[in-house]
C-alpha atoms as a PDB file:
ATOM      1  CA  UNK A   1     104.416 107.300 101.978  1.00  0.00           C
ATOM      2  CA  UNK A   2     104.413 110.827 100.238  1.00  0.00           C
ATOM      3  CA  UNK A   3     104.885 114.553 100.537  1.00  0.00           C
ATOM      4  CA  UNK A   4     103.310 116.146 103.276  1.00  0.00           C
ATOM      5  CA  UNK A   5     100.131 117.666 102.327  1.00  0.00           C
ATOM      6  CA  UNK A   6      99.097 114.388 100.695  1.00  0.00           C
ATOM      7  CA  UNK A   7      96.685 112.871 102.650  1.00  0.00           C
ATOM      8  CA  UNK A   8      98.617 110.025 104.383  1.00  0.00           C
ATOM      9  CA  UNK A   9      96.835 109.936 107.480  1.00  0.00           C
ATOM     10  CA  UNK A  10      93.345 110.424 106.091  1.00  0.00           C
ATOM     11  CA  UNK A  11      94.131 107.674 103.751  1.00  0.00           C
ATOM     12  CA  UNK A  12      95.769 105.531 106.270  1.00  0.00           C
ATOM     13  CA  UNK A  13      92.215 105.542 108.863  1.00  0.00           C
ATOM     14  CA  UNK A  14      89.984 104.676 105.931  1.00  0.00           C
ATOM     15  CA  UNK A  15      92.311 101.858 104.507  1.00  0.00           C
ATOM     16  CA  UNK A  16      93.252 100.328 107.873  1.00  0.00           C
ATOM     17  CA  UNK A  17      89.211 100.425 108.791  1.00  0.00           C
ATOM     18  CA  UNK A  18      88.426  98.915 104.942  1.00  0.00           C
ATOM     19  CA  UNK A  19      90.918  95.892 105.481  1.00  0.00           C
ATOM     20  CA  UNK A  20      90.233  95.535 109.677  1.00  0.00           C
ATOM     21  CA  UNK A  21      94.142  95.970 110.126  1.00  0.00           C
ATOM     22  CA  UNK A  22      95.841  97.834 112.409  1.00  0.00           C
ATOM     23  CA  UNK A  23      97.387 101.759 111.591  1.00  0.00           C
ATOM     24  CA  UNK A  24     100.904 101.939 113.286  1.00  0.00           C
ATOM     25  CA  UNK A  25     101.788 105.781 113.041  1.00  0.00           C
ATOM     26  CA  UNK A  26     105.412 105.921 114.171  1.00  0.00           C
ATOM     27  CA  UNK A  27     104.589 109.460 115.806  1.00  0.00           C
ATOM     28  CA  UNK A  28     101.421 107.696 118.182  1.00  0.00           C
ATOM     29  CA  UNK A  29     104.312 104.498 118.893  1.00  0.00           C
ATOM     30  CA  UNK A  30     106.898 106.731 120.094  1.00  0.00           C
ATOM     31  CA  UNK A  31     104.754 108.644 122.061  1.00  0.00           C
ATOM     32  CA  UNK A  32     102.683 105.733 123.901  1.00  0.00           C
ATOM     33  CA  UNK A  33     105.671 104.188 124.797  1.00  0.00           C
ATOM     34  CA  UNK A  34     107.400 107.243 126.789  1.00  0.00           C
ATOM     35  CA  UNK A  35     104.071 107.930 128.262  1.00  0.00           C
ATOM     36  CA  UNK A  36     104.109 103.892 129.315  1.00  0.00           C
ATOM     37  CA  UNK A  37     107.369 104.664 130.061  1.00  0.00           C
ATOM     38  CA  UNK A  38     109.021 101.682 128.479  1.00  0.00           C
ATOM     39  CA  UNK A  39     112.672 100.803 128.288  1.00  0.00           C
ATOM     40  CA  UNK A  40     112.799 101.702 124.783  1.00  0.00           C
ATOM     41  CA  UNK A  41     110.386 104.834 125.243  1.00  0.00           C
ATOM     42  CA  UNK A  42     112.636 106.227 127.949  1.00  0.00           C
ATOM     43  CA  UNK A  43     115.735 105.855 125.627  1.00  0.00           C
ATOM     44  CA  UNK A  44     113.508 107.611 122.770  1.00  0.00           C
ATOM     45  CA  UNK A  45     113.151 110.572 125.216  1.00  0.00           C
ATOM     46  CA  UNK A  46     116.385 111.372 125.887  1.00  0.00           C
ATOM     47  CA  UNK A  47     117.134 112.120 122.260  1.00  0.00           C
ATOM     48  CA  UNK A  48     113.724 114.103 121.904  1.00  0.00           C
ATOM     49  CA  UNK A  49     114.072 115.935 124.857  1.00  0.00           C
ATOM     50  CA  UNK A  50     117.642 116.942 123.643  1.00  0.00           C
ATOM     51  CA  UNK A  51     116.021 117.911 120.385  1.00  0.00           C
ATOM     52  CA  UNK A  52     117.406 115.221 118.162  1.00  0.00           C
ATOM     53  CA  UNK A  53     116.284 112.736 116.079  1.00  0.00           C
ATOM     54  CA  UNK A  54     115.331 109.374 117.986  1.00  0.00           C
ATOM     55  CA  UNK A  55     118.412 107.115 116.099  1.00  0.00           C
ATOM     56  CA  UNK A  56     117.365 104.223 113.919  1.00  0.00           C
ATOM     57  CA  UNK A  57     118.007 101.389 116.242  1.00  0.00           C
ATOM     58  CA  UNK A  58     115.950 102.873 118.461  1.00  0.00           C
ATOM     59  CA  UNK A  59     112.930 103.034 116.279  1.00  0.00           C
ATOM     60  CA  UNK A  60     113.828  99.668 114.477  1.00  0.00           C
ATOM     61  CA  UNK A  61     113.469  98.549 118.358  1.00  0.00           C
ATOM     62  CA  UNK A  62     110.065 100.141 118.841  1.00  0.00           C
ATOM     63  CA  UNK A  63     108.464  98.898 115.385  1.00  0.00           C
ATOM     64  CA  UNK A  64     109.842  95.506 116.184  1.00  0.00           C
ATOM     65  CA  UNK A  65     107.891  95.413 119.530  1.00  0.00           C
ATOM     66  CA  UNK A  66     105.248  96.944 118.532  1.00  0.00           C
ATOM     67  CA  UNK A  67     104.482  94.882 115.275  1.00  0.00           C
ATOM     68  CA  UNK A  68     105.016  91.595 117.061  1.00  0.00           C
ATOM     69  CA  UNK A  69     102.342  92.196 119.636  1.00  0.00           C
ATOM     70  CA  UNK A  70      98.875  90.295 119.019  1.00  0.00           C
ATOM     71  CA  UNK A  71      96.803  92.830 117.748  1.00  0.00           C
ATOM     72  CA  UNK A  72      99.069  93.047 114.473  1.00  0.00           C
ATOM     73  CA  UNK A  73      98.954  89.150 113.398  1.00  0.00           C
ATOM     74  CA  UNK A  74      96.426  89.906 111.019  1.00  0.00           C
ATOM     75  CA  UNK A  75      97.960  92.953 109.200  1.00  0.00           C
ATOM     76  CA  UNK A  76      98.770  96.305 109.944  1.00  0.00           C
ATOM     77  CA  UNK A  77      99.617  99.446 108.098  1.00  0.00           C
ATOM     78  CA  UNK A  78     103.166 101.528 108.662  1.00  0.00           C
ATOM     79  CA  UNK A  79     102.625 105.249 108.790  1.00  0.00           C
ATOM     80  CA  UNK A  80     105.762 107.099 109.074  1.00  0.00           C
ATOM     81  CA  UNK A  81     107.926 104.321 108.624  1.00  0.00           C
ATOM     82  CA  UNK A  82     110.443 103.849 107.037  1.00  0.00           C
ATOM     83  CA  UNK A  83     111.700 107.364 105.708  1.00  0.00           C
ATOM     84  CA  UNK A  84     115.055 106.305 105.128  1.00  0.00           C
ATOM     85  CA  UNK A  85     117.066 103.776 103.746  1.00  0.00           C
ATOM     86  CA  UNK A  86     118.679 102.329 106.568  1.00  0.00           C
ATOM     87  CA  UNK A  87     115.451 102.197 108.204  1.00  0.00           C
ATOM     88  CA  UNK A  88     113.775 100.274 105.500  1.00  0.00           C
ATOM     89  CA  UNK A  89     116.584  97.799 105.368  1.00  0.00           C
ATOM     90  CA  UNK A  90     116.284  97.379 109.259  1.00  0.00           C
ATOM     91  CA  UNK A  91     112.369  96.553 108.927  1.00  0.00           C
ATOM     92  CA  UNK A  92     113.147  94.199 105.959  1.00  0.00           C
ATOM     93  CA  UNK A  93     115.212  91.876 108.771  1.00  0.00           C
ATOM     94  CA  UNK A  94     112.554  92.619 111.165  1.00  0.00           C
ATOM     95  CA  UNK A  95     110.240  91.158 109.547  1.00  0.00           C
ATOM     96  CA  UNK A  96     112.643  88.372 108.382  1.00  0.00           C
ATOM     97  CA  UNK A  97     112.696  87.406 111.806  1.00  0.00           C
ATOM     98  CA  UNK A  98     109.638  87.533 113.103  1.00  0.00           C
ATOM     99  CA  UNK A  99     108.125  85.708 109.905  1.00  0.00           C
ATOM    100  CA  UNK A 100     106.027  89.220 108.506  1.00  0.00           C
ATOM    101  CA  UNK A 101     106.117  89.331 104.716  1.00  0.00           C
ATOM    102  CA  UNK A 102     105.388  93.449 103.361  1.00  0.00           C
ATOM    103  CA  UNK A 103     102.496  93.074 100.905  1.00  0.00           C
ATOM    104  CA  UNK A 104     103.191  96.779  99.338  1.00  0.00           C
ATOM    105  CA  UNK A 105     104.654 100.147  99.878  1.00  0.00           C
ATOM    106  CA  UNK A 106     102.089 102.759  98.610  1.00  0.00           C
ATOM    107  CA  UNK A 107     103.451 106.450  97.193  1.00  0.00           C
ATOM    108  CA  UNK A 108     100.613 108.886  97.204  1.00  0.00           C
ATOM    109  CA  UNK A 109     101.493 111.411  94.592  1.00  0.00           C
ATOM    110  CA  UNK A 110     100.717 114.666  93.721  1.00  0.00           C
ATOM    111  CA  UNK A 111     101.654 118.525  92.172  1.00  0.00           C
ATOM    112  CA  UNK A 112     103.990 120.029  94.343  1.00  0.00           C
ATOM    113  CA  UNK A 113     101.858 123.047  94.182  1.00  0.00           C
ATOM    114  CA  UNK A 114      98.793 121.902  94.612  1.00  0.00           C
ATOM    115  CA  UNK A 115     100.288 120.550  97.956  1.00  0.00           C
ATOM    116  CA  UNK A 116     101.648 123.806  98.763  1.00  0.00           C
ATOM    117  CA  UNK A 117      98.242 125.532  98.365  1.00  0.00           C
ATOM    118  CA  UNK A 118      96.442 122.471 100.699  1.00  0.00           C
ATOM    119  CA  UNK A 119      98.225 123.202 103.386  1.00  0.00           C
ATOM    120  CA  UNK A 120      98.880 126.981 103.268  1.00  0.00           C
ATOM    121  CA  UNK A 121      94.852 126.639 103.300  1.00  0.00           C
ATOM    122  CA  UNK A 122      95.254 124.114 106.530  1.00  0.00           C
ATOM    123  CA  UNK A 123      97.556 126.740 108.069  1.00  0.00           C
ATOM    124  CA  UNK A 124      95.284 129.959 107.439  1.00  0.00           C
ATOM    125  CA  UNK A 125      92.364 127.199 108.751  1.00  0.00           C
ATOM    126  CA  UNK A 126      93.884 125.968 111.868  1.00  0.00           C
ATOM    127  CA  UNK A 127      96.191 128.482 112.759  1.00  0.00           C
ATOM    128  CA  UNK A 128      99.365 125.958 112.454  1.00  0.00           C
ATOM    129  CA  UNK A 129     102.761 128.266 112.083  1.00  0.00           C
ATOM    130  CA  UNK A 130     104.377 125.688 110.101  1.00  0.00           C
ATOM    131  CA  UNK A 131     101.918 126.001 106.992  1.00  0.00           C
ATOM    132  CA  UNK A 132     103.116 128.796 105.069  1.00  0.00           C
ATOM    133  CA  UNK A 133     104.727 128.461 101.801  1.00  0.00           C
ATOM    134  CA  UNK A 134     108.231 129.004 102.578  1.00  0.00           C
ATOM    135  CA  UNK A 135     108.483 125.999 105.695  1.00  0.00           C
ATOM    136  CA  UNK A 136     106.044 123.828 103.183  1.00  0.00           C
ATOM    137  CA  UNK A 137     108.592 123.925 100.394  1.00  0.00           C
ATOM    138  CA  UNK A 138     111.534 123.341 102.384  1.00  0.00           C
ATOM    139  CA  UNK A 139     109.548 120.429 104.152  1.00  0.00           C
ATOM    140  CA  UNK A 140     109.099 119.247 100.747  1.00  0.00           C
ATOM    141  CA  UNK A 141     112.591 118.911  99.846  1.00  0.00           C
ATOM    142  CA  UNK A 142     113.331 117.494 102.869  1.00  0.00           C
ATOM    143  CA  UNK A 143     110.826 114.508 101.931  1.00  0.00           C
ATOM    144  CA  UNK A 144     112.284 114.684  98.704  1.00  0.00           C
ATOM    145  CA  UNK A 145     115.417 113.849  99.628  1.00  0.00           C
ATOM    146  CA  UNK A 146     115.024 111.309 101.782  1.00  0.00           C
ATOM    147  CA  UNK A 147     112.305 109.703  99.969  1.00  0.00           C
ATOM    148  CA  UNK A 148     113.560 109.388  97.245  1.00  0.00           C
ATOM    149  CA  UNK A 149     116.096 105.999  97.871  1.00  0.00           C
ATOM    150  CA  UNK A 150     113.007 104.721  99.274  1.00  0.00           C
ATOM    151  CA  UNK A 151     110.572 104.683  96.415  1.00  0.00           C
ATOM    152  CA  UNK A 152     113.618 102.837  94.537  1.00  0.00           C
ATOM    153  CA  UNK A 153     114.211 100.277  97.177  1.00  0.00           C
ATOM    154  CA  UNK A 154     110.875  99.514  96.971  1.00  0.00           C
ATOM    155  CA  UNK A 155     110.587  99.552  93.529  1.00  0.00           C
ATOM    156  CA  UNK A 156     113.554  96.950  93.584  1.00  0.00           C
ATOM    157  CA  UNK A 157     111.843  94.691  95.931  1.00  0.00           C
ATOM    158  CA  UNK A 158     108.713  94.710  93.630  1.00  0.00           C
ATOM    159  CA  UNK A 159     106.669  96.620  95.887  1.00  0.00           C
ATOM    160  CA  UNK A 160     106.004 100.027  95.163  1.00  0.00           C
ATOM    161  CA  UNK A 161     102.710 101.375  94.067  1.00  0.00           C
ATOM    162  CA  UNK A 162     102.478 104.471  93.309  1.00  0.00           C
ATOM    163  CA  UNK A 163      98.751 105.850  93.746  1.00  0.00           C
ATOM    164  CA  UNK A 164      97.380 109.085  92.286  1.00  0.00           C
ATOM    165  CA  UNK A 165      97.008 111.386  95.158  1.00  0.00           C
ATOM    166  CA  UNK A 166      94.606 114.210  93.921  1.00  0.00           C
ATOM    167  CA  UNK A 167      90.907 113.998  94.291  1.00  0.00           C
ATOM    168  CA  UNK A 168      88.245 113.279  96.254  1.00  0.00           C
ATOM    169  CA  UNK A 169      88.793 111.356  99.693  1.00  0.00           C
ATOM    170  CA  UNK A 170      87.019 108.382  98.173  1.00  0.00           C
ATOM    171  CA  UNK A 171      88.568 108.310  95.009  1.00  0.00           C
ATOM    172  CA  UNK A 172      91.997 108.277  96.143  1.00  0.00           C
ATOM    173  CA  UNK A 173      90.648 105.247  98.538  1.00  0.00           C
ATOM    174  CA  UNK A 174      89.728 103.472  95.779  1.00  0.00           C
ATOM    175  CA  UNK A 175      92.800 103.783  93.819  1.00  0.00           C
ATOM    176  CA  UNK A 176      94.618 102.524  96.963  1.00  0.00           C
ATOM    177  CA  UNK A 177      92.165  99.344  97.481  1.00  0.00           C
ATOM    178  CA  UNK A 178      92.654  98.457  93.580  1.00  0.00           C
ATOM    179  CA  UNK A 179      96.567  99.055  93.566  1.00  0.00           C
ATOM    180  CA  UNK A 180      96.634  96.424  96.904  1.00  0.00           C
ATOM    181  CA  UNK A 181      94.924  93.577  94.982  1.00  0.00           C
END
């Protein structure tokens, strides 16, 4: 987890390709399984196409299926899941009952500002609407807010580590491989 702008998905592909595990974006779930159109997929596409939020117990039920399918026996990495605390508590008795144990919960940090600039530069760079400074900030706060009961549930459990999230590509991948051991 961390502030957009951090480098969660860059960070995710090179970790999940260092330990041979499987990256589980919550974004790439929802979306295979309304293009499969699942059971669960359909009912996540009523609420999207109604512009809501897809509800908790439906995305408890997709990361349930989806991390007890084969390919994720040997490990797999959560990317956009949990962001909230009900959510986190629902993936705790997931994995309860299906026998998964959570080996960490990594926070990449980093200046607020310096996140604001990295992605007002993506925006001017890619042409993306959403990265100016104003919808960055309040995007922020957003994370902050519900982020922040996270980082102390899993500082509770014993899991969190937070990992220094300015640098190069490869340094921050190497502070994440030596917080996981």
């Amino acid at each position: 987890m961390g502030p957009p702008g951090v480098g969660k998905g860059t960070q995710a592909d090179r970790i999940k390709k260092k330990l041979n595990i499987i990256h589980l974006s919550t974004g790439n779930i929802l979306r295979g399984e309304i293009e499969t159109e699942s059971d669960v997929g359909l009912k996540a596409k009523t609420f999207m196409n109604k512009g809501k939020l897809v509800p908790d117990e439906v995305l408890l039920d997709i990361i349930r299926y989806r991390i007890s399918r084969p390919d994720c026996q040997y490990g797999y990495l959560l990317d956009g899941f949990p962001r909230t605390l009900p959510q986190a508590e629902g993936l705790n008795v997931i994995m309860n009952d299906i026998d998964h144990e959570l080996d960490a919960a990594i926070s990449l940090t980093a200046d607020e500002n310096e996140l604001v600039r990295r992605l007002v530069l993506r925006g001017k760079e890619s042409g993306r609407s959403d990265d100016n400074p104003e919808v960055v900030r309040k995007r922020q706060q957003v994370y902050w807010q519900q982020t922040a009961p996270l980082i102390d549930y899993y500082k509770k459990e014993g899991l969190l580590k937070e990992v220094n999230g300015l640098g190069t590509i490869p340094e921050i991948t190497k502070r994440i491989m030596e917080a996981l051991v």
